[in-house]
Protein backbone atom coordinates (compact mmCIF):
# COMPACT_ATOMS: atom_id res chain seq x y z
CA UNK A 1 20.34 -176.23 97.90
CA UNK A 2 23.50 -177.99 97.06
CA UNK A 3 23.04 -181.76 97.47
CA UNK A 4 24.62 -183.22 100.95
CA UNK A 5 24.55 -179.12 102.76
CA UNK A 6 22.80 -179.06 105.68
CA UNK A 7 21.40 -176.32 107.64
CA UNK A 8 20.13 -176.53 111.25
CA UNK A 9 18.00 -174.17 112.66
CA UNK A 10 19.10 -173.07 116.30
CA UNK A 11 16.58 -173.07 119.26
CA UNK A 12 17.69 -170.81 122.24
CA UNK A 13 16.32 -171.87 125.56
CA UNK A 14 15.87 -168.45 127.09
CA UNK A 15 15.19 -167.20 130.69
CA UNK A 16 16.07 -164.23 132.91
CA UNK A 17 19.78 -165.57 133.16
CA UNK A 18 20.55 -165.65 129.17
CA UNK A 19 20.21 -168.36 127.23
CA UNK A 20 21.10 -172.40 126.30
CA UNK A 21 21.15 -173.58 122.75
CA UNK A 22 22.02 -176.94 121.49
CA UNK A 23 24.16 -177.01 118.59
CA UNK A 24 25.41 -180.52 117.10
CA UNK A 25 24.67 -183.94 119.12
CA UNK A 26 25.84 -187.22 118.18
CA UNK A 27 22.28 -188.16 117.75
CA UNK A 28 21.55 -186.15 114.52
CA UNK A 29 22.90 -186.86 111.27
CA UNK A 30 25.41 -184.03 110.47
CA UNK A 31 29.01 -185.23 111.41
CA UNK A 32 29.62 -188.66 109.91
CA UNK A 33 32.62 -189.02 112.53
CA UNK A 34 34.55 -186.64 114.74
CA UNK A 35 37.74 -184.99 113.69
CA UNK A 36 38.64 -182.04 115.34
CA UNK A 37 36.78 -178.70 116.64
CA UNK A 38 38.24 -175.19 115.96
CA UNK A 39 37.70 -171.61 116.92
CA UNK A 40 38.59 -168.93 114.20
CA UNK A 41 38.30 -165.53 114.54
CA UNK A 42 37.67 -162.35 111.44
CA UNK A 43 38.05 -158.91 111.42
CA UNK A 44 35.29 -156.71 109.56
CA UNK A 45 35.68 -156.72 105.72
CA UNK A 46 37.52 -160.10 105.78
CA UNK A 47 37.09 -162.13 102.82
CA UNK A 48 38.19 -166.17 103.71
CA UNK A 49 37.69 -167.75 100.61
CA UNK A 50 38.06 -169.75 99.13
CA UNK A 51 39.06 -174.00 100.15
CA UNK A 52 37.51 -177.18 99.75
CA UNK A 53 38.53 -180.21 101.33
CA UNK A 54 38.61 -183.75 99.44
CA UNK A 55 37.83 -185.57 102.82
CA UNK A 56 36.88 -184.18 105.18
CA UNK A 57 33.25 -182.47 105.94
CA UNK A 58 32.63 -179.15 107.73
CA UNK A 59 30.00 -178.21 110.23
CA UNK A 60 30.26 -174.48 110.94
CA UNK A 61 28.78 -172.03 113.32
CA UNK A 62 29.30 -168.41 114.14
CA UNK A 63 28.92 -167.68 117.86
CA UNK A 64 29.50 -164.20 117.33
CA UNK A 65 29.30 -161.46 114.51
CA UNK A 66 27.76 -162.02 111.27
CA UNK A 67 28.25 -163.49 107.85
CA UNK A 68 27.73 -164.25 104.08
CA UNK A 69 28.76 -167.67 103.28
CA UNK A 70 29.74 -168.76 99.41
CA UNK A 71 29.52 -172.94 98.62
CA UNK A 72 30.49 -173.56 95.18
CA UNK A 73 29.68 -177.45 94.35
CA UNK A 74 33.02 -179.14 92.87
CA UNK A 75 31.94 -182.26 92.89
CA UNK A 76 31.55 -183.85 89.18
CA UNK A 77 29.41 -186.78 90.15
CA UNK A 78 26.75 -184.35 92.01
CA UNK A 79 23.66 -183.18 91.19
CA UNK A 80 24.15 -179.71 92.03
CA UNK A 81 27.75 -179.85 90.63
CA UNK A 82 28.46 -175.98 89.14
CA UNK A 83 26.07 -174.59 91.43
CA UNK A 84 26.73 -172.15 93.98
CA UNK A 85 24.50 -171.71 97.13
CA UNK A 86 25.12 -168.56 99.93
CA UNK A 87 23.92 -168.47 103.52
CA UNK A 88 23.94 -165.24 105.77
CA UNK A 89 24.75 -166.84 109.42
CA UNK A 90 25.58 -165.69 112.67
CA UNK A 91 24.00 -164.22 115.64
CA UNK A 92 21.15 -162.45 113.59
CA UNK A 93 20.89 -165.54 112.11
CA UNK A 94 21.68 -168.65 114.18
CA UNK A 95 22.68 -171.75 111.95
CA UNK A 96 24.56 -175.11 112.29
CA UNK A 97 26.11 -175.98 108.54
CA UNK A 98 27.14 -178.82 107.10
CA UNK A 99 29.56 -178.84 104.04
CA UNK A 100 30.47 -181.99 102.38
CA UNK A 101 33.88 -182.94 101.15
CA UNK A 102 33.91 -181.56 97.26
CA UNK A 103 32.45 -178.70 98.51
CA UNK A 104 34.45 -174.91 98.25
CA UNK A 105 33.70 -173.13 100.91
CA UNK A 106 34.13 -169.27 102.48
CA UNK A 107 32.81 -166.43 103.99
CA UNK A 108 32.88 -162.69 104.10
CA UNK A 109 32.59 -161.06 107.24
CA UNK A 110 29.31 -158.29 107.53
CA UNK A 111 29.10 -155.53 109.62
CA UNK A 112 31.27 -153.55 112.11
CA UNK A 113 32.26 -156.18 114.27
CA UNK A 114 34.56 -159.79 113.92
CA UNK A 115 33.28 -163.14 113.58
CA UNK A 116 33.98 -166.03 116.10
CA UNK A 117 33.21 -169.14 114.44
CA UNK A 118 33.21 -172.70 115.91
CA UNK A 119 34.32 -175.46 113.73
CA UNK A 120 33.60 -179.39 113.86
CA UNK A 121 35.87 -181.58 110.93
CA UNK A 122 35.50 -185.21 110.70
CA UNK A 123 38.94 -185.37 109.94
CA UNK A 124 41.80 -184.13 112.22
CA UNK A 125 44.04 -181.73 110.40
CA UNK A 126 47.53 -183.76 109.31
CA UNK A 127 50.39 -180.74 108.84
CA UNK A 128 52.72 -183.48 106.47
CA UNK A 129 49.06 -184.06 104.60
CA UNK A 130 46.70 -181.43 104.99
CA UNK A 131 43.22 -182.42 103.09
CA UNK A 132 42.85 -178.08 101.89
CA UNK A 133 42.69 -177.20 98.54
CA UNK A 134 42.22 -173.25 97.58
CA UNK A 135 40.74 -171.53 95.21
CA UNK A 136 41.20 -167.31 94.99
CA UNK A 137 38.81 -165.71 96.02
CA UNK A 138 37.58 -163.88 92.59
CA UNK A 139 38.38 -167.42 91.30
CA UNK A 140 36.71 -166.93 87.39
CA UNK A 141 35.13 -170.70 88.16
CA UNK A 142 33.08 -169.48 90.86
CA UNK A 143 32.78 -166.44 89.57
CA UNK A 144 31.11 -164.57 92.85
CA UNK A 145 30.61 -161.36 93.58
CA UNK A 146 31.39 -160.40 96.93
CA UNK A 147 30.37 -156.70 96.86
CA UNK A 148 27.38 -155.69 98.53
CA UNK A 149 24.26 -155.14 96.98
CA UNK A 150 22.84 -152.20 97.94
CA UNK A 151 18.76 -152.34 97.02
C-alpha cells in the first residue's frame, strides 16, 4: 500500500426499509481539515486520469457504479515513491479512500453503467490557483495499463 492511502471499509446498517452507512466522521483520522465536497458523475468506458494535487488530500467514494482506481506515488521523499497501487471500488465494493497530496490519482469506469462519486478535499478549489496537476493518461511514468485482463 502506498504510504499515507487509506482505505475504509463500509458497514451498511440494513433493515426492511434499505439501508444506513456511515462514511467519513470528524472523529476518524482521514480528512486532516475540510475543504470542499463534490459530486462527479462517468459514463461507461471513461478513463479520468490522470491528476495529483500538491496540497490538497482526497477522500473518495463511489455511491453508485463501479470502478478501477490507479495511485501512482510522486512523492520523492516517500517510501513507496514509484510505486503504483489500484483499488476496484464502488457499490460491489464499498470503500472510503484517502489520497494524500503527491499522490496521482484516477479511475476507469467498469461495467455498463456510470459512476457517481462523492468527493471530500481539504482544500477548497481556488479557479485563479487551482492546486491540479495532470498527467496523460498512458503517461510512460506510470506506465499503466488500463485494458482489461481477461483470465
Amino acid at each position: 500500500m502506498i504510504t499515507g492511502v487509506k482505505l475504509k471499509q463500509i458497514t451498511k446498517h440494513c433493515d426492511d426499509r434499505g439501508f444506513f452507512a456511515e462514511l467519513v466522521r470528524n472523529d476518524e483520522d482521514l480528512l486532516s481539515q475540510f475543504g470542499q465536497w463534490s459530486l462527479s458523475k462517468s459514463y461507461p468506458g471513461v478513463i479520468k486520469a490522470f491528476h495529483y494535487h500538491k496540497e490538497q488530500d482526497d477522500v473518495w467514494f463511489f455511491v453508485a457504479g463501479n470502478a478501477e482506481v490507479v495511485l501512482y506515488d510522486l512523492r520523492e521523499e516517500s517510501p513507496t515513491n514509484g510505486e503504483t497501487q489500484v483499488c476496484y471500488m464502488g457499490e460491489d465494493n464499498p470503500l472510503i479512500l484517502t489520497i494524500p497530496a503527491g499522490v496521482a490519482h484516477g479511475y476507469r469506469v467498469l461495467g455498463e453503467t456510470p459512476v457517481v462519486m462523492m468527493y471530500l478535499t481539504t482544500k477548497a478549489y481556488q479557479v485563479e490557483r487551482p492546486d491540479e496537476y495532470r498527467l496523460a493518461y498512458d503517461d510512460p511514468l506510470i506506465s499503466f495499463d488500463w485494458e482489461t485482463k481477461h483470465r
